[in-house]
N, C-alpha and C. Protein backbone atom coordinates (compact mmCIF):
# COMPACT_ATOMS: atom_id res chain seq x y z
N UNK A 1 -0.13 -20.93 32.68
CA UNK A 1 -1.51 -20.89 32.20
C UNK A 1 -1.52 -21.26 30.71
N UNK A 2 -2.59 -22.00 30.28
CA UNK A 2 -2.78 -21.99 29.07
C UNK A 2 -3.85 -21.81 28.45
N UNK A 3 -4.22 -21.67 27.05
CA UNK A 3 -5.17 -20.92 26.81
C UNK A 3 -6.44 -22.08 26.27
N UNK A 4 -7.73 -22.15 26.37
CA UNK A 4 -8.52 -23.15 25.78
C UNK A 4 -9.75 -22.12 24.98
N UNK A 5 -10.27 -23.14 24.09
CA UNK A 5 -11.43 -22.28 23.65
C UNK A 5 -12.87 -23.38 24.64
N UNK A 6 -13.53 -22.45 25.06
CA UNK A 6 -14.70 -23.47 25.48
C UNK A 6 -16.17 -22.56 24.86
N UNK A 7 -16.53 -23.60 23.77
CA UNK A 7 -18.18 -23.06 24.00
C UNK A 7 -19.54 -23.80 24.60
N UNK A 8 -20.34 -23.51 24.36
CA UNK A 8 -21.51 -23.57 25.11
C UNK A 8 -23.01 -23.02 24.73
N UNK A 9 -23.84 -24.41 24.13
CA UNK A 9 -25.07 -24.46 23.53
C UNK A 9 -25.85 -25.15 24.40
N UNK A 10 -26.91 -24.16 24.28
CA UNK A 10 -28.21 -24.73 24.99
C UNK A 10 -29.65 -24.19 24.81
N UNK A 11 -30.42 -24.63 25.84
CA UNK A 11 -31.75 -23.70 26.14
C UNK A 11 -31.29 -22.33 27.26
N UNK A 12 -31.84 -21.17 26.57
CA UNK A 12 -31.41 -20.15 27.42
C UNK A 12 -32.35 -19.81 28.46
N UNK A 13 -31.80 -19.03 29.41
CA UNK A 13 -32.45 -19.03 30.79
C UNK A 13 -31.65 -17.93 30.95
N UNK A 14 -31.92 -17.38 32.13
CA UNK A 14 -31.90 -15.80 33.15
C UNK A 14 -30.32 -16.89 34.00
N UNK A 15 -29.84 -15.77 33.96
CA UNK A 15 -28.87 -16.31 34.61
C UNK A 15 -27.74 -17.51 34.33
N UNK A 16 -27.95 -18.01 32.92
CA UNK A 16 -26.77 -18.62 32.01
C UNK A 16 -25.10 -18.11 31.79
N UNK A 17 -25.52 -16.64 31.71
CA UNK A 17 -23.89 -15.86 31.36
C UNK A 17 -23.76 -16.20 33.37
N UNK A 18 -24.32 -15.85 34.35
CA UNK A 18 -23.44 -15.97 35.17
C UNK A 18 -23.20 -17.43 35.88
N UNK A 19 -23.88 -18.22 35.64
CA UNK A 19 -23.41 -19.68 35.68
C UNK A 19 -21.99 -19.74 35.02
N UNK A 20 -22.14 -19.58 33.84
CA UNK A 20 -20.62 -19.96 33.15
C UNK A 20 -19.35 -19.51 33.83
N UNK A 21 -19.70 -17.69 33.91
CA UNK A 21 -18.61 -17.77 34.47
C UNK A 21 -18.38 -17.67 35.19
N UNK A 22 -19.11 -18.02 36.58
CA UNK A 22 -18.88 -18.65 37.85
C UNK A 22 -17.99 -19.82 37.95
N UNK A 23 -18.49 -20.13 37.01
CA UNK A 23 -18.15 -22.04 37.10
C UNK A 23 -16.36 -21.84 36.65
N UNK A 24 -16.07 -20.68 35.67
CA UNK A 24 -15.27 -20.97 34.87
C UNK A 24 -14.15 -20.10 36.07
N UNK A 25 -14.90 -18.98 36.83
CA UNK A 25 -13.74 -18.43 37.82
C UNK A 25 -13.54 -19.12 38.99
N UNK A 26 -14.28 -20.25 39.46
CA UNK A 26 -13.87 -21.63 40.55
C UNK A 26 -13.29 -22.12 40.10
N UNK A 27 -13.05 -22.41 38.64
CA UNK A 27 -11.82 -23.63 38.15
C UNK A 27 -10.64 -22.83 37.65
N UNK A 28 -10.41 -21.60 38.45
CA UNK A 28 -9.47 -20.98 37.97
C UNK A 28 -8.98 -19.77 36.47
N UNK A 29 -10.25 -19.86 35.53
CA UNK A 29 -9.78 -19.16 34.68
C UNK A 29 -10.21 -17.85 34.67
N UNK A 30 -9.39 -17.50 33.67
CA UNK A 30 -9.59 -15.94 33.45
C UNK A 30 -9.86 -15.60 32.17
N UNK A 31 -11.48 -15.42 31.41
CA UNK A 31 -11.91 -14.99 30.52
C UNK A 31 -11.19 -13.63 29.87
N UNK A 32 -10.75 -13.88 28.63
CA UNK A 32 -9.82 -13.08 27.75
C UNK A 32 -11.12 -12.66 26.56
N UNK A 33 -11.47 -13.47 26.44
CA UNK A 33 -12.05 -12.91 25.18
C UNK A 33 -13.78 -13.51 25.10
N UNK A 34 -14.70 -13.46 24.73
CA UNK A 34 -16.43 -14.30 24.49
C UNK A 34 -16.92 -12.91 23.42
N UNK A 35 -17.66 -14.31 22.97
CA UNK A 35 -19.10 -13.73 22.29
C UNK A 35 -20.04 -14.83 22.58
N UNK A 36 -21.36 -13.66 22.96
CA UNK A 36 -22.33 -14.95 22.96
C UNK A 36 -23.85 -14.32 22.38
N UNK A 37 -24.65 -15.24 22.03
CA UNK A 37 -25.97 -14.69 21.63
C UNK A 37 -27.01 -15.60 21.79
N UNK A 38 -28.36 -15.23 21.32
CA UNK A 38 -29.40 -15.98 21.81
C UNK A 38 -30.34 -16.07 20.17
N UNK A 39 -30.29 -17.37 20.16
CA UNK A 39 -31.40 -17.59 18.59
C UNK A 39 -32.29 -18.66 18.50
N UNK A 40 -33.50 -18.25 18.50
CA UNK A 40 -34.59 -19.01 18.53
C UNK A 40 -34.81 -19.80 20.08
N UNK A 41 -33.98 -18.91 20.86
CA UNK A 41 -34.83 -19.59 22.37
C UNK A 41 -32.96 -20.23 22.84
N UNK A 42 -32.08 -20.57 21.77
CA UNK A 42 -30.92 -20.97 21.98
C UNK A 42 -29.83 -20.15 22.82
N UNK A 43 -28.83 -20.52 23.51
CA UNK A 43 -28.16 -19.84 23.95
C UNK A 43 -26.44 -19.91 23.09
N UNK A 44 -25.90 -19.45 22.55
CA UNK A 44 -24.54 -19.83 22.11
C UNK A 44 -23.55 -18.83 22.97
N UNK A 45 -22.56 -19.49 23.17
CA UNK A 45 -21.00 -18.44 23.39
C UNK A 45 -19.80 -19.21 23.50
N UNK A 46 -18.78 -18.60 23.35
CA UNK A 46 -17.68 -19.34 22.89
C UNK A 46 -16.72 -18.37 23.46
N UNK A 47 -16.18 -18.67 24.51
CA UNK A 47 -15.20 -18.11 26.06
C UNK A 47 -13.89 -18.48 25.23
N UNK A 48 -12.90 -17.55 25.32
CA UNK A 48 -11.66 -17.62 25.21
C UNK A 48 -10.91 -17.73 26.36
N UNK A 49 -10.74 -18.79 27.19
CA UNK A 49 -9.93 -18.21 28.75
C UNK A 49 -8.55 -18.61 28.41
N UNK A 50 -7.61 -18.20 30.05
CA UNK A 50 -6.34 -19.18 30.10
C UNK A 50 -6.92 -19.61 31.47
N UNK A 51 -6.36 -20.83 31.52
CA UNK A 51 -6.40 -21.97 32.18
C UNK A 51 -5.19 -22.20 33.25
N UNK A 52 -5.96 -22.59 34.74
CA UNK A 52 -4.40 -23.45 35.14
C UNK A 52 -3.75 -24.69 34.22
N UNK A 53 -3.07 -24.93 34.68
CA UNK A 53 -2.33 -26.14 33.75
C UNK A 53 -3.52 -27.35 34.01
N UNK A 54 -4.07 -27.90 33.09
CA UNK A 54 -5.23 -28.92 32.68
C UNK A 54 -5.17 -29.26 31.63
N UNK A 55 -5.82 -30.31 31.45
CA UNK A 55 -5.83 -30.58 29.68
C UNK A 55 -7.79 -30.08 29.60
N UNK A 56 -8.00 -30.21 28.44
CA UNK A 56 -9.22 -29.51 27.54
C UNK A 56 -10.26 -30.49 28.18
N UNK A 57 -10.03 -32.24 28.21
CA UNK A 57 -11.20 -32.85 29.08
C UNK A 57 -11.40 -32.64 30.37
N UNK A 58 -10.53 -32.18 31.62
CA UNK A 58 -10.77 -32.22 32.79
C UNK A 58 -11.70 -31.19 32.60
N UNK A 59 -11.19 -29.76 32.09
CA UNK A 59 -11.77 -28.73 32.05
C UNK A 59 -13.34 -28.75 31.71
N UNK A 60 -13.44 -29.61 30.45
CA UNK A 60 -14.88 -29.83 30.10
C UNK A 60 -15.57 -30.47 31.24
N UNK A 61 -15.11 -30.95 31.68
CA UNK A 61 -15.80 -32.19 33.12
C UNK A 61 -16.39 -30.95 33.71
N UNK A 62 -15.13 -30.26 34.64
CA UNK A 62 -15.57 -29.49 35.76
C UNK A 62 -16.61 -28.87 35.03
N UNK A 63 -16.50 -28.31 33.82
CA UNK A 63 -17.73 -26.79 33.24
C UNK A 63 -19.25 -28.00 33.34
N UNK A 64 -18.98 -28.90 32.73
CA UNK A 64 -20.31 -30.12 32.79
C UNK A 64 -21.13 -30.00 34.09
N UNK A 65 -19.89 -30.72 35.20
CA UNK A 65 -20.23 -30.94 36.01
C UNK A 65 -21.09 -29.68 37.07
N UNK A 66 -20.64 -28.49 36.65
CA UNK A 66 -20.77 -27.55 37.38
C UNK A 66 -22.26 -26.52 37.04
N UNK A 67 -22.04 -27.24 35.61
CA UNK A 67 -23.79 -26.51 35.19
C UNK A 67 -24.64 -27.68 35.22
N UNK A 68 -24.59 -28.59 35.71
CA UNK A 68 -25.32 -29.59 36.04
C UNK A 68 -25.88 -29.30 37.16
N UNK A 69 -24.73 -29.18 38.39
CA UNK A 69 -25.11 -29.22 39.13
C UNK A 69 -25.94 -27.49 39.67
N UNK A 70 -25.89 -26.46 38.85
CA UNK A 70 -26.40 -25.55 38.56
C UNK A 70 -27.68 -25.70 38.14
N UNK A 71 -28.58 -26.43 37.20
CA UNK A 71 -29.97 -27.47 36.61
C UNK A 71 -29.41 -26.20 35.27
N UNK A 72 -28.25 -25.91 34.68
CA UNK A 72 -28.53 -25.03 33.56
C UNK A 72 -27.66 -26.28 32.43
N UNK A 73 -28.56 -26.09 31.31
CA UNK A 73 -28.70 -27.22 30.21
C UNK A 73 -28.00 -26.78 28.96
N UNK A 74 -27.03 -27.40 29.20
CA UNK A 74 -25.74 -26.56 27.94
C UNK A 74 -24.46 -27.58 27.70
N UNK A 75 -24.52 -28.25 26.52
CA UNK A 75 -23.75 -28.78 25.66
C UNK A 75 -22.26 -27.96 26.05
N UNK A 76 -21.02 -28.76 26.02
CA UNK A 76 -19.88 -27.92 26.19
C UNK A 76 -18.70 -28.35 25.72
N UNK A 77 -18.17 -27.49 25.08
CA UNK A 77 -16.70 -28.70 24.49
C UNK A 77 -15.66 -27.28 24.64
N UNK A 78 -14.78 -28.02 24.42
CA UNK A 78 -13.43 -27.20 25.06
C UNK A 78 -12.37 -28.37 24.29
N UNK A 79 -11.83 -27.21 23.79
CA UNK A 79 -9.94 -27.24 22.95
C UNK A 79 -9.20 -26.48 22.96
N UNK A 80 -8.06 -26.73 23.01
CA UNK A 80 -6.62 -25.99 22.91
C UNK A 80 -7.13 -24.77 22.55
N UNK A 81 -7.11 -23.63 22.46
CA UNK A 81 -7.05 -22.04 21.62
C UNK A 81 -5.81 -22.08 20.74
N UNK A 82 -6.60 -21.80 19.38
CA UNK A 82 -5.19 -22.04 17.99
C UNK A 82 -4.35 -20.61 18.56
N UNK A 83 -3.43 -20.81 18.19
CA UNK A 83 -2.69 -19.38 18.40
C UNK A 83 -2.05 -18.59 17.31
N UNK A 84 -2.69 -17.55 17.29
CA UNK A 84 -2.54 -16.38 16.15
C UNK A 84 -4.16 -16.76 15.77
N UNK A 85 -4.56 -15.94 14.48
CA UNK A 85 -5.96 -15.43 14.16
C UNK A 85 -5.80 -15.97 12.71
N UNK A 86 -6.41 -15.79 11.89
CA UNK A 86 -6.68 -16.11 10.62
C UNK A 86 -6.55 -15.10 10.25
N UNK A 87 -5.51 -14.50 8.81
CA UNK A 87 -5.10 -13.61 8.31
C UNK A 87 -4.14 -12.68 8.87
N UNK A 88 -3.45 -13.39 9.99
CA UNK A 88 -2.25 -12.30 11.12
C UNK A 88 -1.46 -12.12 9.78
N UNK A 89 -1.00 -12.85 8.96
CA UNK A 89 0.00 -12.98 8.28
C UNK A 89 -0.52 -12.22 6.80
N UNK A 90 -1.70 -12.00 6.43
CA UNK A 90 -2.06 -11.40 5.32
C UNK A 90 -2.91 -9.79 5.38
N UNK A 91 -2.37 -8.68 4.63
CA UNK A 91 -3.50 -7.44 4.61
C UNK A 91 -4.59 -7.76 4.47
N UNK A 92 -5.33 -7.79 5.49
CA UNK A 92 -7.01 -7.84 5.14
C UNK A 92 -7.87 -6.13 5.80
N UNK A 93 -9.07 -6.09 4.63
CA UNK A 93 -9.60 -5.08 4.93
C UNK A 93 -11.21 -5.60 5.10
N UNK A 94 -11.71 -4.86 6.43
CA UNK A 94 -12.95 -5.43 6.34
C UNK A 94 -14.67 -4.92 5.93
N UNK A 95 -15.38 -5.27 5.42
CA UNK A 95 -16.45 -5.18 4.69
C UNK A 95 -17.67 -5.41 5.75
N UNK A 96 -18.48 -5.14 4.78
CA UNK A 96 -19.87 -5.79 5.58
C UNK A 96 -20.80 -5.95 4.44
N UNK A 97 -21.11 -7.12 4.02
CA UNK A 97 -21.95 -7.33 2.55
C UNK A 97 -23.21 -7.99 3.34
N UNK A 98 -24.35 -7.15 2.52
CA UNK A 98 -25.74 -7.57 3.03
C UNK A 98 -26.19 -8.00 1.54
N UNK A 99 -27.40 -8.75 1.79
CA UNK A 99 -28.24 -9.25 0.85
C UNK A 99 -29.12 -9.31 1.47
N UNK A 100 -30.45 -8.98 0.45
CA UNK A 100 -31.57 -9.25 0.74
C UNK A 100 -32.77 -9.49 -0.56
N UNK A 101 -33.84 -9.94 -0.01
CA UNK A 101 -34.75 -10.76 -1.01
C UNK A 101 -35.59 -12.15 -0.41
N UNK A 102 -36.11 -12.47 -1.47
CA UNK A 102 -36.95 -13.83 -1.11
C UNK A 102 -36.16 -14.95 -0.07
N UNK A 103 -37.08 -15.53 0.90
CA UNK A 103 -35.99 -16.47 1.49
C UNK A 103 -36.48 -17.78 0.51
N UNK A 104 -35.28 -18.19 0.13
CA UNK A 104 -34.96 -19.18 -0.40
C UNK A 104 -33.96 -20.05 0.12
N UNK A 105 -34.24 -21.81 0.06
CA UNK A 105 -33.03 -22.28 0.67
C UNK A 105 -31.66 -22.17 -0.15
N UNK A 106 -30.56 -22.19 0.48
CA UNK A 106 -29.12 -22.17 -0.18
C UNK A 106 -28.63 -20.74 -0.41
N UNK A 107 -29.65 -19.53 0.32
CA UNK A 107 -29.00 -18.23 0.12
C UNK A 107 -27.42 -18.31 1.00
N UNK A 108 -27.57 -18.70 1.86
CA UNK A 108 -26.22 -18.54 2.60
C UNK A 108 -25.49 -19.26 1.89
N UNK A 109 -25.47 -20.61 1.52
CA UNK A 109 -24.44 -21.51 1.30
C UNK A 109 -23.81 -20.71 -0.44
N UNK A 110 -24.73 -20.61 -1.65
CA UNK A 110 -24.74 -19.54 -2.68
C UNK A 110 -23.25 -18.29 -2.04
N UNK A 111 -23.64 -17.53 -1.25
CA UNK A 111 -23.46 -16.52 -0.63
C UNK A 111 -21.73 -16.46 0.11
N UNK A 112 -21.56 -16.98 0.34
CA UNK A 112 -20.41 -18.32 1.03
C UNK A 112 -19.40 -18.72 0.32
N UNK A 113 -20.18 -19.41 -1.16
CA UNK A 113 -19.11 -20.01 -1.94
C UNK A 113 -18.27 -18.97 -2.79
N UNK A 114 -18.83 -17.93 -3.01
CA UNK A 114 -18.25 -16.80 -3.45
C UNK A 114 -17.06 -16.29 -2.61
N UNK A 115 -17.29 -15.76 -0.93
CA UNK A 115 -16.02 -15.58 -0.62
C UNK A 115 -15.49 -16.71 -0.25
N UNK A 116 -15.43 -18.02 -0.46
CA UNK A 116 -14.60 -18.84 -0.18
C UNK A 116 -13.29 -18.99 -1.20
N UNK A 117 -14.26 -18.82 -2.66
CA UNK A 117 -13.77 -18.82 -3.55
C UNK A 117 -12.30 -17.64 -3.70
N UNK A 118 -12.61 -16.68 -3.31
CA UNK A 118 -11.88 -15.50 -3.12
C UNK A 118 -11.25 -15.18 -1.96
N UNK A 119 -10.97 -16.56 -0.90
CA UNK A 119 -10.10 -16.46 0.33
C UNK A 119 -11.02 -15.58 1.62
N UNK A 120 -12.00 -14.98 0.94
CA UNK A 120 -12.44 -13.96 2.06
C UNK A 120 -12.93 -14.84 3.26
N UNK A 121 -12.45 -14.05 4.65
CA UNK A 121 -13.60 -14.89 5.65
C UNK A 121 -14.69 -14.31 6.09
N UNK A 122 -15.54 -14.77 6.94
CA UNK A 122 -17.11 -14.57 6.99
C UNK A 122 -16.43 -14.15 9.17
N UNK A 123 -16.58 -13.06 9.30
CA UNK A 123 -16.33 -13.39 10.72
C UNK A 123 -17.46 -12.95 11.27
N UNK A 124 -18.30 -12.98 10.67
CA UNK A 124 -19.86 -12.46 11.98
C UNK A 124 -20.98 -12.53 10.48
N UNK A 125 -21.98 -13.61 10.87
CA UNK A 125 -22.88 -13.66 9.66
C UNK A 125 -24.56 -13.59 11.22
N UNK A 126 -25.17 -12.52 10.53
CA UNK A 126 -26.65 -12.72 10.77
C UNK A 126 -27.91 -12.77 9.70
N UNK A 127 -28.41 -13.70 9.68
CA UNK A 127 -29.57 -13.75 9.00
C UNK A 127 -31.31 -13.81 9.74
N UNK A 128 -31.79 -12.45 8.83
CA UNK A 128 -32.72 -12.04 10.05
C UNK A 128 -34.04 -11.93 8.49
N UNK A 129 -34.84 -13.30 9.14
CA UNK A 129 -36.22 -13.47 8.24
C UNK A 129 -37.30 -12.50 8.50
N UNK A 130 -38.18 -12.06 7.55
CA UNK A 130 -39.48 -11.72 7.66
C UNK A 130 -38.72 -10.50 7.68
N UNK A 131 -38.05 -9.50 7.85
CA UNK A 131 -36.89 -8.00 7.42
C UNK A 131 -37.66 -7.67 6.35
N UNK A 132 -38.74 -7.03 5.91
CA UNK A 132 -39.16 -6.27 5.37
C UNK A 132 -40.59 -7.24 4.76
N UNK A 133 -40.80 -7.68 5.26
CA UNK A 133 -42.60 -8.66 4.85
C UNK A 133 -41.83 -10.06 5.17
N UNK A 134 -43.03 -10.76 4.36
CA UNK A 134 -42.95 -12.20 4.54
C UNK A 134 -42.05 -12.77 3.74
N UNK A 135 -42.04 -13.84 3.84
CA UNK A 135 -41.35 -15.08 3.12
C UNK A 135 -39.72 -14.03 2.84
N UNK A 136 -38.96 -13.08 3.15
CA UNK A 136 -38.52 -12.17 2.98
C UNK A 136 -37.27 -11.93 3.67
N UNK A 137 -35.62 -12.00 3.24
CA UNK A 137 -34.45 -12.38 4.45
C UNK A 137 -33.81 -11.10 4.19
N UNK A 138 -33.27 -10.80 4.98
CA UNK A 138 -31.78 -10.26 5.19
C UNK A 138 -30.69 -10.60 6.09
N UNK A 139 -29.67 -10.60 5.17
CA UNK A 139 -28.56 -11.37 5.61
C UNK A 139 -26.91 -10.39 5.53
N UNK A 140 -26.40 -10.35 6.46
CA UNK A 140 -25.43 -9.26 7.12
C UNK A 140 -24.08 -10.39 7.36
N UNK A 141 -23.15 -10.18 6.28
CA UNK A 141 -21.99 -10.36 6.48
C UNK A 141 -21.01 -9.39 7.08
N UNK A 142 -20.23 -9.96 7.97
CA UNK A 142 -19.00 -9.29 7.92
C UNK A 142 -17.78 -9.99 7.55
N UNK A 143 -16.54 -9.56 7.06
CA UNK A 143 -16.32 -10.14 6.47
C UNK A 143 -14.85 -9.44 5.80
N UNK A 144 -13.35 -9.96 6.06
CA UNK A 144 -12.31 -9.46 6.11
C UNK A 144 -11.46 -10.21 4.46
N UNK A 145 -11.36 -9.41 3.60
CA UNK A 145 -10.91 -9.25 2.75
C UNK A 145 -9.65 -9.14 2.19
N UNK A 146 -8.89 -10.39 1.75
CA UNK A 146 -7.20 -9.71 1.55
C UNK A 146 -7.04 -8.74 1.08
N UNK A 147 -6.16 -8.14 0.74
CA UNK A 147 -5.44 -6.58 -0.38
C UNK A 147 -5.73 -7.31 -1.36
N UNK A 148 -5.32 -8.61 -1.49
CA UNK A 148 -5.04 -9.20 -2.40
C UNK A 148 -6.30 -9.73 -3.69
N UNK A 149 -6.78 -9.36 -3.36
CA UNK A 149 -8.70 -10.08 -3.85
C UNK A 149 -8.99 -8.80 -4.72
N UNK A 150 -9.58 -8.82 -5.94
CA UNK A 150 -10.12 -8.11 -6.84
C UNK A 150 -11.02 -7.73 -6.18
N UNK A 151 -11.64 -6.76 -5.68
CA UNK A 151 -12.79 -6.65 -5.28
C UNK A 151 -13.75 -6.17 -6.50
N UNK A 152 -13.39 -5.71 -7.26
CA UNK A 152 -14.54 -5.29 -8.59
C UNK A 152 -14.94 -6.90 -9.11
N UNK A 153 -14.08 -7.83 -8.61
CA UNK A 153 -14.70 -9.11 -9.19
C UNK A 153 -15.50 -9.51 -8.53
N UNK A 154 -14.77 -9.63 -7.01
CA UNK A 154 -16.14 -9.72 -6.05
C UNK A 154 -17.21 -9.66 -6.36
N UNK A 155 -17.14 -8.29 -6.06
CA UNK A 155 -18.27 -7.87 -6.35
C UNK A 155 -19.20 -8.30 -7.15
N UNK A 156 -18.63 -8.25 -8.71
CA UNK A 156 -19.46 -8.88 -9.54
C UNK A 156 -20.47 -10.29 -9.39
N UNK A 157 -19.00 -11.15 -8.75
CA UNK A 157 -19.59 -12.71 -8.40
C UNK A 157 -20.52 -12.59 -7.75
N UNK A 158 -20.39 -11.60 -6.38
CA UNK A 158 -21.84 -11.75 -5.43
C UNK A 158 -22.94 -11.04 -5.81
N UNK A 159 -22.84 -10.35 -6.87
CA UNK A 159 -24.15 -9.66 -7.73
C UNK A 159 -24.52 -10.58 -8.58
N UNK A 160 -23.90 -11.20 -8.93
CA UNK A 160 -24.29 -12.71 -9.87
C UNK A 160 -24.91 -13.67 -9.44
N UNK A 161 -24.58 -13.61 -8.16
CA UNK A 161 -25.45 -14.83 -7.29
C UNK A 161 -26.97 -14.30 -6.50
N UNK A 162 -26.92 -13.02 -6.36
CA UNK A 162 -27.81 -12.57 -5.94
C UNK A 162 -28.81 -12.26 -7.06
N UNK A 163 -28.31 -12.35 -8.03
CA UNK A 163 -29.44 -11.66 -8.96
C UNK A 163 -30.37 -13.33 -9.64
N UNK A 164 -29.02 -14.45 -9.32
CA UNK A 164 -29.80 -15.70 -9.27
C UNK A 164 -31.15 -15.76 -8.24
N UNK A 165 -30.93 -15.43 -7.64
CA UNK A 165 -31.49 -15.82 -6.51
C UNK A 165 -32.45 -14.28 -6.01
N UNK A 166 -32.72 -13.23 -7.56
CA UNK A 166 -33.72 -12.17 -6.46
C UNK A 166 -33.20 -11.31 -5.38
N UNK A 167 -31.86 -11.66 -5.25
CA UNK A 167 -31.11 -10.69 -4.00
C UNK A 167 -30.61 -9.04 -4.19
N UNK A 168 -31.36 -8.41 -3.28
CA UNK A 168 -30.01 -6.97 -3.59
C UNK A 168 -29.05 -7.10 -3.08
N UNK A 169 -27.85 -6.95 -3.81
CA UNK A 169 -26.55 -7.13 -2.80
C UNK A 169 -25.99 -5.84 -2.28
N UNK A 170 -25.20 -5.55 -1.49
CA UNK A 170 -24.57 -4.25 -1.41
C UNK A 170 -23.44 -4.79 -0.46
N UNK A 171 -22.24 -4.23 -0.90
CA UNK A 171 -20.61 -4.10 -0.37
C UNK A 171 -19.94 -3.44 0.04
N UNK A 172 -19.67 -3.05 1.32
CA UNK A 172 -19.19 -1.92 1.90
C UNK A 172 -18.11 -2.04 2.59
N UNK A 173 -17.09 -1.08 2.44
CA UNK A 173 -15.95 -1.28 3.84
C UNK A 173 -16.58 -1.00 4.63
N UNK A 174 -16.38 -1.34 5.98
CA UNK A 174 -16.68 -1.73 7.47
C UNK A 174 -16.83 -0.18 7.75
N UNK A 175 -15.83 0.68 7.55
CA UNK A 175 -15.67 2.23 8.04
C UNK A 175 -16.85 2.66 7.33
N UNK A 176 -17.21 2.80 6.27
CA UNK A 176 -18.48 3.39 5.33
C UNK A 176 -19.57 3.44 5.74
N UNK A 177 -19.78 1.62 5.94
CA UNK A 177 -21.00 1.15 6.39
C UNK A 177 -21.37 1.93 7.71
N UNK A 178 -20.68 1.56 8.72
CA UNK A 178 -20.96 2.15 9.80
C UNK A 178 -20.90 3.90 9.96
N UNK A 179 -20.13 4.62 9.00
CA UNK A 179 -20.67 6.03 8.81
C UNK A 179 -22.18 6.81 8.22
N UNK A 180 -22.19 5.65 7.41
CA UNK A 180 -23.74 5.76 6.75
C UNK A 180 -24.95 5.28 7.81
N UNK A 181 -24.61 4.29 8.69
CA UNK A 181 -25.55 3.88 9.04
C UNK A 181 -25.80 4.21 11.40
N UNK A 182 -24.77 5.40 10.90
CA UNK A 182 -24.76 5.50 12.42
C UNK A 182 -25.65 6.62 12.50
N UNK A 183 -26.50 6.51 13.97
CA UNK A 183 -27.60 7.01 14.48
C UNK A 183 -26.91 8.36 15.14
N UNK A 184 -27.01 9.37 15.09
CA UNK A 184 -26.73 10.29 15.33
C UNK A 184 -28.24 11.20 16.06
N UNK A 185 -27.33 11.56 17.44
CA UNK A 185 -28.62 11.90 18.84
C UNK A 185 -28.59 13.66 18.14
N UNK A 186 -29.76 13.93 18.65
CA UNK A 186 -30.74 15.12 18.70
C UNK A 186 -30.47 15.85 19.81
């Protein structure tokens, strides 16, 4: 078996997640890993399977062919799965940095160049408009951090960019955030 990444964009519909992986357990695979979501009417997900022995185009054919012949309308590409993760080899700790403020264009890209600058990666970004009135964003990084990275600089940089731009920023380890912000039943 080998492993491929396949995703899959479209118009969403009732019954999309089980098209896929219908299609994907007739051609033999076995889903290891997905995320998928729905934005602005869109459907995205991105299937981690292993594969019988195929190369990445047959595979795309059959998934084509098979939501075609399904009438479900979804873009599909499929490649090798890299092997190992980004940062296997480095201490990373993970965060969750939000901003919020006026929507303006280039908040993300602004937002971005900072941890690029600082090696950090972005592994789950939502940006959710109109979050507290109009014209008005919030934007939810997550986001894995070497040992190695100043974070008091960080920090600074993305308070620098936010304050360009009208933003509150706030920086949290991942454990914090989610202690502060967990819903606790009655």
């Amino acid at each position: 078996m080998q492993k491929f990444t396949a995703s899959f964009l479209g118009r969403d519909c009732p019954g999309v997640v089980a098209s896929v992986s219908r299609i994907l357990e007739e051609s033999g695979c076995n889903i290891e890993e997905v995320t998928q979501t729905i934005l602005s009417g869109e459907f995205a997900a991105i299937f981690v399977v292993a594969a019988p022995e195929t190369d990445a185009e047959n595979l795309r054919a059959k998934l084509s062919a098979g939501l075609e012949a399904s009438k479900v309308d979804l873009s599909v590409l499929v490649r090798p799965a890299i092997k190992g993760q980004w940062g296997t080899d480095l201490h990373c700790e993970p965060f969750v940095v939000t901003a919020d403020g006026p929507d303006k264009p280039g908040l993300i890209a602004a937002m971005s160049r900072v941890f690029a600058r600082h090696g950090v990666n972005i592994e789950s970004l939502k940006a959710i408009l109109g979050e507290g009135g109009t014209n008005r964003a919030l934007f939810v990084f997550e986001v894995m951090v070497p040992n190695s990275v100043d974070m008091g600089r960080l920090r600074r940089e993305l308070d620098c960019e936010g304050q360009k731009r009208d933003l509150r920023v706030s920086a949290q380890h991942r454990d914090i955030f989610e202690a502060v912000h967990r819903v606790s039943s009655f």
